[in-house]
C-alpha atoms as a PDB file:
ATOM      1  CA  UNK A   1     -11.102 -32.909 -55.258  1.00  0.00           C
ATOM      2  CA  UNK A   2      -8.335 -32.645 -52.419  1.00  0.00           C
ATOM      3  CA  UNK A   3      -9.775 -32.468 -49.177  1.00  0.00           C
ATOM      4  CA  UNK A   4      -8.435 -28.918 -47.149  1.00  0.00           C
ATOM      5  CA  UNK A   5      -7.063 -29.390 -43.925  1.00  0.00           C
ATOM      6  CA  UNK A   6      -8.637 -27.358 -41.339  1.00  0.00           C
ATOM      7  CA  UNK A   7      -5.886 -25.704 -38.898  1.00  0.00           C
ATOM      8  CA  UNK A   8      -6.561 -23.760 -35.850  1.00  0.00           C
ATOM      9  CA  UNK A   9      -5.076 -21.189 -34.171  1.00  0.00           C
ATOM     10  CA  UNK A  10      -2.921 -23.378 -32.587  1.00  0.00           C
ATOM     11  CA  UNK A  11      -1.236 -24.017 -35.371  1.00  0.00           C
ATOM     12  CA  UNK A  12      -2.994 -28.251 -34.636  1.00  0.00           C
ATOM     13  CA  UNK A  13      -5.213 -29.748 -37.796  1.00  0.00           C
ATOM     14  CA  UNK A  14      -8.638 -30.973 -36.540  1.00  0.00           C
ATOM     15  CA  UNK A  15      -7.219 -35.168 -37.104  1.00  0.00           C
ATOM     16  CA  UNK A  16      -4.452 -34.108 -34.905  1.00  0.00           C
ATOM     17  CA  UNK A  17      -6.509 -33.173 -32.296  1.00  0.00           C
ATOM     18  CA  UNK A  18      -9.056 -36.165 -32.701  1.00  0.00           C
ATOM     19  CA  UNK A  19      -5.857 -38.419 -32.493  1.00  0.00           C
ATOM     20  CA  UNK A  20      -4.316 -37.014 -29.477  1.00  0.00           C
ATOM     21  CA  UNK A  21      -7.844 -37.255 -27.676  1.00  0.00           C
ATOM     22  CA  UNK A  22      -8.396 -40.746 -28.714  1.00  0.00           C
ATOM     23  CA  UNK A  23      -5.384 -41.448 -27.504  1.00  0.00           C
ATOM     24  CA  UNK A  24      -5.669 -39.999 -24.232  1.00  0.00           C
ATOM     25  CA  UNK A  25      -2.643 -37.123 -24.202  1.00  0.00           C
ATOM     26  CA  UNK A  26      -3.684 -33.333 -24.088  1.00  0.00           C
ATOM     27  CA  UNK A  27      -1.830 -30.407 -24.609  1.00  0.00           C
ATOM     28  CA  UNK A  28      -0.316 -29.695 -21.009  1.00  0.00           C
ATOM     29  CA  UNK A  29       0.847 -33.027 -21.180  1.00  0.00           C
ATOM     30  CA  UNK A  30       2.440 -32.921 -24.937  1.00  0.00           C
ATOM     31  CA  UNK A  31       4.275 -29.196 -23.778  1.00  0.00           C
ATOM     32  CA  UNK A  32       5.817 -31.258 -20.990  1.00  0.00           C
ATOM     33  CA  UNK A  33       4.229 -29.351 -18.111  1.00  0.00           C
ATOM     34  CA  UNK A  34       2.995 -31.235 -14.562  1.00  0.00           C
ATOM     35  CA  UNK A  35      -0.376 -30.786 -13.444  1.00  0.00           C
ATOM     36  CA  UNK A  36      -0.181 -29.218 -10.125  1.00  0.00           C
ATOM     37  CA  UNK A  37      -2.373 -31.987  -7.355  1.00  0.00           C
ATOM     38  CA  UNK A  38      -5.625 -29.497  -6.069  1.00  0.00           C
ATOM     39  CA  UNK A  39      -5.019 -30.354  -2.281  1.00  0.00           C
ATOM     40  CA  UNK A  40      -1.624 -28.519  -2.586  1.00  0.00           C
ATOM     41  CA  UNK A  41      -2.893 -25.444  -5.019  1.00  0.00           C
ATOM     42  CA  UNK A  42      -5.654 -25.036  -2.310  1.00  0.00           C
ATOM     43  CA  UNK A  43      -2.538 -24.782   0.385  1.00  0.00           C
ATOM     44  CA  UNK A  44      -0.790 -22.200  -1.239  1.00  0.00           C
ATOM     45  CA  UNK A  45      -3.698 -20.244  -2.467  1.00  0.00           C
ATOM     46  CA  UNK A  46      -4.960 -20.189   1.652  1.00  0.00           C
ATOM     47  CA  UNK A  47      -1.004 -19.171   2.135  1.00  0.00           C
ATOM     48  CA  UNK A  48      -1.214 -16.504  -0.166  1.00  0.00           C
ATOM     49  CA  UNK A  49      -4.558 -15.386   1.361  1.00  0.00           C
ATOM     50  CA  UNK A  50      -3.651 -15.406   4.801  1.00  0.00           C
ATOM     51  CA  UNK A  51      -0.383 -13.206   3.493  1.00  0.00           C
ATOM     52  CA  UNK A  52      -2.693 -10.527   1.906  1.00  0.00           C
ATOM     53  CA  UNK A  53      -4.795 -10.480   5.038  1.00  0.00           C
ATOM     54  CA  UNK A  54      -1.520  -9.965   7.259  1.00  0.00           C
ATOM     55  CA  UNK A  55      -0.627  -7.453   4.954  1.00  0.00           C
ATOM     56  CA  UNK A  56      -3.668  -5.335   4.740  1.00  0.00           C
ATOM     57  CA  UNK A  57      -4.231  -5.547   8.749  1.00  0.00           C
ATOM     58  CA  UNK A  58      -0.253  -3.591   8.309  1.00  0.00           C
ATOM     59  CA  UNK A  59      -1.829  -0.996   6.324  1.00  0.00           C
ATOM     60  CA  UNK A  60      -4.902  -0.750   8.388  1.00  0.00           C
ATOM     61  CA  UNK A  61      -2.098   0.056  11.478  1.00  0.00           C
ATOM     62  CA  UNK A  62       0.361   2.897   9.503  1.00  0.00           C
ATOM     63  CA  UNK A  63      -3.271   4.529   8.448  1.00  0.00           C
ATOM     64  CA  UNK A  64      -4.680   5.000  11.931  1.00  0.00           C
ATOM     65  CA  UNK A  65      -1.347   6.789  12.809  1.00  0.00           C
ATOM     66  CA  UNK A  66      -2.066   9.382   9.742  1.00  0.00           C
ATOM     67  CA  UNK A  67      -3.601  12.666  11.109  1.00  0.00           C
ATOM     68  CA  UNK A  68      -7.120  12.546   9.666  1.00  0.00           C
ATOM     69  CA  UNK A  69      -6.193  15.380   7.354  1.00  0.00           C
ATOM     70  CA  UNK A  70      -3.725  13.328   5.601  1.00  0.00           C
ATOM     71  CA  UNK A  71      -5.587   9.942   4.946  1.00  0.00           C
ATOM     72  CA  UNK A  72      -6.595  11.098   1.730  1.00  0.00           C
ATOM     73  CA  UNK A  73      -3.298  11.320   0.146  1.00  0.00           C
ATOM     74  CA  UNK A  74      -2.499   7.594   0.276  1.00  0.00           C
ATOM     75  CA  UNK A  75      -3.441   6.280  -3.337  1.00  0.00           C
ATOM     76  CA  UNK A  76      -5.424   3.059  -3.643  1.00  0.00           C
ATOM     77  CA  UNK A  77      -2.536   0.397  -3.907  1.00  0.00           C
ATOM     78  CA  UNK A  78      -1.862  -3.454  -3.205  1.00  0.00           C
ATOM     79  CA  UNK A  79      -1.159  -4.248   0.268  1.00  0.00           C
ATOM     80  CA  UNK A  80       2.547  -4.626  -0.191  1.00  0.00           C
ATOM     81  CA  UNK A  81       2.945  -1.267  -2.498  1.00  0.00           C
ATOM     82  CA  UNK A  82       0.957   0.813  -0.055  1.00  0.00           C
ATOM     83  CA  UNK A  83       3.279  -0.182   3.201  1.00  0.00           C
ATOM     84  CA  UNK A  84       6.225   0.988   0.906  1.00  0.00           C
ATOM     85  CA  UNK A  85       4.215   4.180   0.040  1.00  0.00           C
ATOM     86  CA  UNK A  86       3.309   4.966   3.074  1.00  0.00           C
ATOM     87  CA  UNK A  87       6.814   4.207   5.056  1.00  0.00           C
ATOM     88  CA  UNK A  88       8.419   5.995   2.384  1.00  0.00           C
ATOM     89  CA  UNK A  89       6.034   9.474   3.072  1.00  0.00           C
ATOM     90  CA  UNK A  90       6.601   8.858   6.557  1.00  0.00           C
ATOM     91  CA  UNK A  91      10.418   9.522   6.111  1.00  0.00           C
ATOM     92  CA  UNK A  92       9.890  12.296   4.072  1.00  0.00           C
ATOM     93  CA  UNK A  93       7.620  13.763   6.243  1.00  0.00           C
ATOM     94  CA  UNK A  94       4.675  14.218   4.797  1.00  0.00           C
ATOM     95  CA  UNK A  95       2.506  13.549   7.455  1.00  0.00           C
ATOM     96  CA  UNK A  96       4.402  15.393  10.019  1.00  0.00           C
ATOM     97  CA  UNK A  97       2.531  16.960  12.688  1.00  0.00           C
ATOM     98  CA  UNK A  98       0.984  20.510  12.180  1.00  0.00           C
ATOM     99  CA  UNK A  99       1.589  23.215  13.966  1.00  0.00           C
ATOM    100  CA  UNK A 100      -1.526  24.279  16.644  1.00  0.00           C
ATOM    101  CA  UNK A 101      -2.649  28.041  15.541  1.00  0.00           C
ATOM    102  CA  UNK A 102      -3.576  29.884  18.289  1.00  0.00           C
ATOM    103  CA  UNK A 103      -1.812  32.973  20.564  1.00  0.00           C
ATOM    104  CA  UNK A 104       0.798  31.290  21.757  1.00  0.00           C
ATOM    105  CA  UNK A 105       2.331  29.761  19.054  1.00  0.00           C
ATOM    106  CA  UNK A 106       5.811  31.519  18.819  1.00  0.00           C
ATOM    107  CA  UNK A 107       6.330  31.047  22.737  1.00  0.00           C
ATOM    108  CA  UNK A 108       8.231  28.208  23.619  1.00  0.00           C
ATOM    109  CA  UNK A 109       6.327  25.479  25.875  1.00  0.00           C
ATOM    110  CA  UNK A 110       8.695  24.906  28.220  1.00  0.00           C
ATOM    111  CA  UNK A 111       8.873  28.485  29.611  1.00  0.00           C
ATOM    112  CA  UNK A 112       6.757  30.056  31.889  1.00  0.00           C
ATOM    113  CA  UNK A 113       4.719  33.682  31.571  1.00  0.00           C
ATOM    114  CA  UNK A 114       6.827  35.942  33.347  1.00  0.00           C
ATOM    115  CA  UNK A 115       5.078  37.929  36.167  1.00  0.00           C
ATOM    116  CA  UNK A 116       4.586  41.625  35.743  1.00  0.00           C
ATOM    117  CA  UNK A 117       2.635  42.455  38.838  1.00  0.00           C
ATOM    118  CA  UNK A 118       5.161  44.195  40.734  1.00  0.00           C
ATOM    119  CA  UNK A 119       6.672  46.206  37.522  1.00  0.00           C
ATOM    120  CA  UNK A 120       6.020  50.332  37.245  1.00  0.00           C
ATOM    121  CA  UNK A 121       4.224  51.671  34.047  1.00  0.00           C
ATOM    122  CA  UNK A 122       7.827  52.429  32.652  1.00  0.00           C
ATOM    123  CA  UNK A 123       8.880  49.055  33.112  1.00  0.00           C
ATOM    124  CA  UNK A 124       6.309  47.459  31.864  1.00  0.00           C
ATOM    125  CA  UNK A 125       6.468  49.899  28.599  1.00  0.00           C
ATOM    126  CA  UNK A 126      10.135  48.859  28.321  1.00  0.00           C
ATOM    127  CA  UNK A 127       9.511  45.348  28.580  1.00  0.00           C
ATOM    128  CA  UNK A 128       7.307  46.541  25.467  1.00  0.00           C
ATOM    129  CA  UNK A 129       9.957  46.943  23.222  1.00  0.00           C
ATOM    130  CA  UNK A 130      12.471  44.765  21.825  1.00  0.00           C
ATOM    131  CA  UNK A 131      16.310  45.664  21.777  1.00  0.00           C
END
């Protein structure tokens, strides 16, 4: 009987495989791809750490100036998405300030109270209404 030649998933026989190990070539190396040296892949993976760091100590910044209220609205992003998010909601003014509630809230601030001491009861009544 024929013997069946086993193929993987690679689309690679089992021999083929045995060969190219005996012979010392692998599969990065038969695709034509360059193996990457691990002192330089540890540089740019520190790079690309540092970069994240830098970013999220920018996010950590644009949240402390959202009013406390507000802090709950910016979704759980990357670094770099959430900046955007935030600078973006910051133009449209999302997190614009809130009015105080209180008395005085239609007066203007940079008037003063006017003085009624010296004003008659009809004065003062007249003062009452608006015309």
């Amino acid at each position: 009987m024929e013997k069946e030649a086993i193929v993987n998933a690679d689309g690679k026989s089992d021999e083929t495989k045995e060969k190219a190990q005996a012979q010392g070539t692998d599969n990065a190396t038969e695709k034509g791809s360059k193996m990457i040296p691990k002192e330089r892949f540890d540089q740019v993976n520190q790079q690309k750490k540092e970069a994240l760091e830098a970013l999220q100590s920018i996010v950590d910044e644009l949240i402390e100036d959202i009013p406390e209220e507000f802090k709950d609205l910016v979704p759980d992003l990357s670094p770099a998405v959430k900046i955007m998010w935030i600078r973006n909601a910051q133009k449209k003014g999302i997190f614009g300030k809130t009015s105080p509630d209180g008395l005085d809230t239609k007066r203007s601030g940079n008037t003063a109270p006017r003085n009624l001491e010296g004003l008659s009861t009809h004065d003062l009544r007249k003062l009452g209404y608006k015309n």
